[in-house]
N, C-alpha and C. Protein backbone atom coordinates (compact mmCIF):
# COMPACT_ATOMS: atom_id res chain seq x y z
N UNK A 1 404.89 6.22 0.71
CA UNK A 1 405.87 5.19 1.04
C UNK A 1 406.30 5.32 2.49
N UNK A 2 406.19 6.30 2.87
CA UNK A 2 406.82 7.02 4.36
C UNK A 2 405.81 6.05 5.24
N UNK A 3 404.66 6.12 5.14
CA UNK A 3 403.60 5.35 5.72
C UNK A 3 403.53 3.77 5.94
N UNK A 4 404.10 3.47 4.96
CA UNK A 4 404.50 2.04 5.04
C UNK A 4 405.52 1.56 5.81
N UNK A 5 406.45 2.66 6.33
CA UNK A 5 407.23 2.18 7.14
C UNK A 5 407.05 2.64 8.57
N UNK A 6 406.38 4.25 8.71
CA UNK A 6 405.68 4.10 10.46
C UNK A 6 405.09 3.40 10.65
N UNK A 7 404.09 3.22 10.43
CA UNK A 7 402.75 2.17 10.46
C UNK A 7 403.44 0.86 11.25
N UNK A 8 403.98 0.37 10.39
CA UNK A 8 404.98 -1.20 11.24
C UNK A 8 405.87 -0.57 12.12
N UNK A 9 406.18 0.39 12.14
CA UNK A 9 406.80 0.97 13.15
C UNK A 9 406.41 0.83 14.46
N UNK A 10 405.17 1.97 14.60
CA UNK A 10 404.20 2.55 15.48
C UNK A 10 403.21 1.17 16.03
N UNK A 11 403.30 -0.06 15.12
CA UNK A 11 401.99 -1.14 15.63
C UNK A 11 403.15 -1.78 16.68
N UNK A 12 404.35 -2.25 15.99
CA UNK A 12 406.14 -2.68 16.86
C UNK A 12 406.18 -2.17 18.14
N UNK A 13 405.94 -0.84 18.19
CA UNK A 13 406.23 -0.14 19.46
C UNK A 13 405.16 -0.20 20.16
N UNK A 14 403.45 -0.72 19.60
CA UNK A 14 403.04 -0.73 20.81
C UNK A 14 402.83 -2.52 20.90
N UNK A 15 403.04 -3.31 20.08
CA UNK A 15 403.20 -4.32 20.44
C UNK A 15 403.56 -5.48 21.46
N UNK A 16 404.94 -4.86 21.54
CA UNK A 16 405.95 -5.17 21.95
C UNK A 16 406.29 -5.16 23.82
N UNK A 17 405.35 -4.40 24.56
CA UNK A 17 404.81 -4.04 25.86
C UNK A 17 404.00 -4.55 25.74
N UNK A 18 403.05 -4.63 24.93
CA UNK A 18 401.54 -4.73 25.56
C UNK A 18 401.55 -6.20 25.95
N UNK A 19 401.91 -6.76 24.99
CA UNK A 19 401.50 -8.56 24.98
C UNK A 19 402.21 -9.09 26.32
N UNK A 20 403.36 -9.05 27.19
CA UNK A 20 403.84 -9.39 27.97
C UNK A 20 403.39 -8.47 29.04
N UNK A 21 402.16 -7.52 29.23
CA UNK A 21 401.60 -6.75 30.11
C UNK A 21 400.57 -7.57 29.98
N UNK A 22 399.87 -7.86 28.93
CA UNK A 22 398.45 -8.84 28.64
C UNK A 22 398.73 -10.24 29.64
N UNK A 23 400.00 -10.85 29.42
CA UNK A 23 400.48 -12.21 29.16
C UNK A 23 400.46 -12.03 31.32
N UNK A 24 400.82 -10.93 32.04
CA UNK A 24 401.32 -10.75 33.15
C UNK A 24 400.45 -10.87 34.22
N UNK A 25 398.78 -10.59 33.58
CA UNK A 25 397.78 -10.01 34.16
C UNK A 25 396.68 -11.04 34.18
N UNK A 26 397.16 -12.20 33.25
CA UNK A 26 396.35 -13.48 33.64
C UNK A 26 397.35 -14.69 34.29
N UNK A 27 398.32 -14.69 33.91
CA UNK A 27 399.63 -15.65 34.19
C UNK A 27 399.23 -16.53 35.38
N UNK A 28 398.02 -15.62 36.40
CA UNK A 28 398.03 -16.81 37.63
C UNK A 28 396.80 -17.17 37.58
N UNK A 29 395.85 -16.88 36.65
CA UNK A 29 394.66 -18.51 35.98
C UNK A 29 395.27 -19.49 35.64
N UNK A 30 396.63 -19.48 35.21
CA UNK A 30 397.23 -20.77 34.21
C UNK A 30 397.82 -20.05 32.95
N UNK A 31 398.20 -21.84 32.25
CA UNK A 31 399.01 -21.69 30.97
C UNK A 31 397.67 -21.45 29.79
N UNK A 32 396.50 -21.53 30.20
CA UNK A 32 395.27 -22.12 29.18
C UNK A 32 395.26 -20.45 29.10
N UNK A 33 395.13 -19.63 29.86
CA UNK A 33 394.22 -17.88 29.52
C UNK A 33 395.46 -17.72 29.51
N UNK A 34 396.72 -17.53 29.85
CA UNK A 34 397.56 -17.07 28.60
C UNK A 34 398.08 -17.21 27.52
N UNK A 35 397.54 -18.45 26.94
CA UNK A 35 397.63 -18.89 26.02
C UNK A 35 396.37 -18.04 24.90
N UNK A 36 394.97 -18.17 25.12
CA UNK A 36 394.23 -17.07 24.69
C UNK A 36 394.51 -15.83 24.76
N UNK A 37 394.76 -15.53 25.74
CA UNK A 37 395.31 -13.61 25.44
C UNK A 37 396.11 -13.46 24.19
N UNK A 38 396.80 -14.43 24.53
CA UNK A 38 397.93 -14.03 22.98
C UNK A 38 397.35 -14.06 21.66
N UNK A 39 396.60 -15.17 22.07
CA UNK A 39 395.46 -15.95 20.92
C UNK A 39 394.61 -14.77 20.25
N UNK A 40 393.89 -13.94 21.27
CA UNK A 40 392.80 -13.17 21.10
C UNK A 40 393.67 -12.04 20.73
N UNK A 41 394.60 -11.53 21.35
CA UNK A 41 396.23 -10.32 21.28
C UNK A 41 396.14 -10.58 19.54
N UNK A 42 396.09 -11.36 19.13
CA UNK A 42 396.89 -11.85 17.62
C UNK A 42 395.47 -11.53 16.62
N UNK A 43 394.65 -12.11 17.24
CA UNK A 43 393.13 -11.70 16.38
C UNK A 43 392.84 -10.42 16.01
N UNK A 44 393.00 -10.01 17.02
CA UNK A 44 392.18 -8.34 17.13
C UNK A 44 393.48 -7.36 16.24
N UNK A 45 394.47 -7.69 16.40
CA UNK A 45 395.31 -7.01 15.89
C UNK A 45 395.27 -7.36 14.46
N UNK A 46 394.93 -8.54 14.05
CA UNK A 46 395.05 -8.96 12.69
C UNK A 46 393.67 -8.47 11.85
N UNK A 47 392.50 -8.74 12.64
CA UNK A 47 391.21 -8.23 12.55
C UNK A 47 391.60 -6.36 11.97
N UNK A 48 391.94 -6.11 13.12
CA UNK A 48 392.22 -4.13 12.55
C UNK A 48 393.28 -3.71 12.28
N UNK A 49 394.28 -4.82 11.24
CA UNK A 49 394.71 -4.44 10.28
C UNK A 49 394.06 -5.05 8.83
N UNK A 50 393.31 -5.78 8.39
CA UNK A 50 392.37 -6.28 7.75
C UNK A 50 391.36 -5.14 7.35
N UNK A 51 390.54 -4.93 8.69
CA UNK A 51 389.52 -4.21 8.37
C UNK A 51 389.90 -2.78 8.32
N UNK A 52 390.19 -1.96 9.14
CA UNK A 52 391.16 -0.52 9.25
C UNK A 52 390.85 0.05 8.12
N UNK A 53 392.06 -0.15 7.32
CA UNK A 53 392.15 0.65 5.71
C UNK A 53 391.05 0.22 5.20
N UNK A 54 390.18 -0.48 5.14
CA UNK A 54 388.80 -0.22 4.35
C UNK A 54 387.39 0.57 5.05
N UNK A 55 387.19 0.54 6.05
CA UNK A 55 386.54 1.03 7.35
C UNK A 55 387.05 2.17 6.89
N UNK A 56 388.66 3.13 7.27
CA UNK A 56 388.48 4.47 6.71
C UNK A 56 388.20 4.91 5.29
N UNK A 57 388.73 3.95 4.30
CA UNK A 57 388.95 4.54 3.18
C UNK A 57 387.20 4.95 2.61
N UNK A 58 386.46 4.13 3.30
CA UNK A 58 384.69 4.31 3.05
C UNK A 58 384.24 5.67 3.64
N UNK A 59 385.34 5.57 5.28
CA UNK A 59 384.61 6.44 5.96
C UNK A 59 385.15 8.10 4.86
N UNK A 60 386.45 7.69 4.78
CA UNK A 60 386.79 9.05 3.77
C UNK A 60 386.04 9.34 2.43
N UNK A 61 385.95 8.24 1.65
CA UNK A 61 384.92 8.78 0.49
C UNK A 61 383.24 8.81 0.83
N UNK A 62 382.93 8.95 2.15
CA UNK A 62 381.69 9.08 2.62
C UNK A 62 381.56 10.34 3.29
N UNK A 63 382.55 10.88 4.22
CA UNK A 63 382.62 11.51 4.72
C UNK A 63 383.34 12.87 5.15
N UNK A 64 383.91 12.68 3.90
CA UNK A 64 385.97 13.50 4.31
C UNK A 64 386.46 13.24 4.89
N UNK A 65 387.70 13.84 5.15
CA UNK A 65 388.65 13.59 5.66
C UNK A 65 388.51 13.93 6.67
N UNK A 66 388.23 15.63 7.52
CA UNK A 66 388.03 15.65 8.97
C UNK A 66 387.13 14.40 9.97
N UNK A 67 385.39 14.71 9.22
CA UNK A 67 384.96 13.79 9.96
C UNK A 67 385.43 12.21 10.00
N UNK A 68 385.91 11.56 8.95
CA UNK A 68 386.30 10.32 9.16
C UNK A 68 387.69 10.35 9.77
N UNK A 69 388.14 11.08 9.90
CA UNK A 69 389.39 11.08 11.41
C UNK A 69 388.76 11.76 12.60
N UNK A 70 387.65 12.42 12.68
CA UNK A 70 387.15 12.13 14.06
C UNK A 70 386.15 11.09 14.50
N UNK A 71 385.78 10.55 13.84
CA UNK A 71 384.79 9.05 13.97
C UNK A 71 385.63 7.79 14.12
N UNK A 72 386.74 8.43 13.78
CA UNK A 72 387.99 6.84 13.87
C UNK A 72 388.52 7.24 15.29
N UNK A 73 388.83 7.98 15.71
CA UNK A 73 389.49 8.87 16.65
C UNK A 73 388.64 9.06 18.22
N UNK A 74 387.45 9.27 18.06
CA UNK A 74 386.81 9.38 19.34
C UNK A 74 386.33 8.25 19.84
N UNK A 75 386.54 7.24 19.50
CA UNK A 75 386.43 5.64 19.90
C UNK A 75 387.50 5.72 20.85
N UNK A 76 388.69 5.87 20.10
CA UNK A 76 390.06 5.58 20.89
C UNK A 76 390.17 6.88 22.30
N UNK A 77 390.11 7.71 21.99
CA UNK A 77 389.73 8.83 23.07
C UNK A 77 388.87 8.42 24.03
N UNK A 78 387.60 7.83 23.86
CA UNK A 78 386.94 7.08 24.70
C UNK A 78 387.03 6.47 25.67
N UNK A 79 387.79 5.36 25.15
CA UNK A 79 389.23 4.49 25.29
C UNK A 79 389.77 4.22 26.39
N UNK A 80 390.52 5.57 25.95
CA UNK A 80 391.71 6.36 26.45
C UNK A 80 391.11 7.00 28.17
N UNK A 81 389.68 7.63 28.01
CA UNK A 81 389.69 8.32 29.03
C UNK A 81 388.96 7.23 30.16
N UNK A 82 388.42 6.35 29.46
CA UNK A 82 387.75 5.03 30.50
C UNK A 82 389.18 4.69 31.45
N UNK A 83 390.02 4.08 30.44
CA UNK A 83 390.78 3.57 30.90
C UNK A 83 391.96 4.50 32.15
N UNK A 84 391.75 5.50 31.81
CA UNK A 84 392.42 6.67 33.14
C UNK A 84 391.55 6.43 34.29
N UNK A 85 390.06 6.92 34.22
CA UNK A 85 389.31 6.89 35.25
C UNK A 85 389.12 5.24 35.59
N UNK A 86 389.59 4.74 34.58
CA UNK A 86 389.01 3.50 36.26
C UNK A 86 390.36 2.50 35.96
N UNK A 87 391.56 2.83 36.03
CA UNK A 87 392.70 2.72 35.98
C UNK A 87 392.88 2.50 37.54
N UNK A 88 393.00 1.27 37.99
CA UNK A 88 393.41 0.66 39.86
C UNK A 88 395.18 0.05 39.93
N UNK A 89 395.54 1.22 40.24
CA UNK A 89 396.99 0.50 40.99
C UNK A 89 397.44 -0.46 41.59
């Protein structure tokens, strides 16, 4: 039950920045690509909460529990380290 309430927690908190960082970074193409960002913002988020819990719950009865939290996990690490190294001020 605890899970049910970080989860909306944790998606809130990163929500909540990102989309008006998304919304900031096209704003001077026009009203049309920020209108898609949000568009696409809303997909992808809806997409991997949809797919997510079934994607692991396979990867867990396929794989256990370690490896299917590091196969979910080193995507985002990936990610994570692209986005440092070619991160332009």
């Amino acid at each position: 039950i605890m899970s049910m309430v970080i989860m909306p927690s944790g998606l809130a908190a990163l929500f909540i920045p990102s989309l008006p960082l998304l919304q900031s970074e096209v704003r001077h193409l026009g009203s049309h690509a920020t209108e898609q960002v949000v568009q696409l913002f809303i997909a992808a988020m809806s997409l991997g909460e949809a797919i997510g819990p079934i994607l692991g719950g396979l990867l867990v009865a396929r794989l256990g529990f370690p490896w299917a939290s590091f196969f979910m996990g080193a995507p985002l690490i990936a990610v994570l380290i692209g986005s440092l190294v070619t991160y332009d001020r």
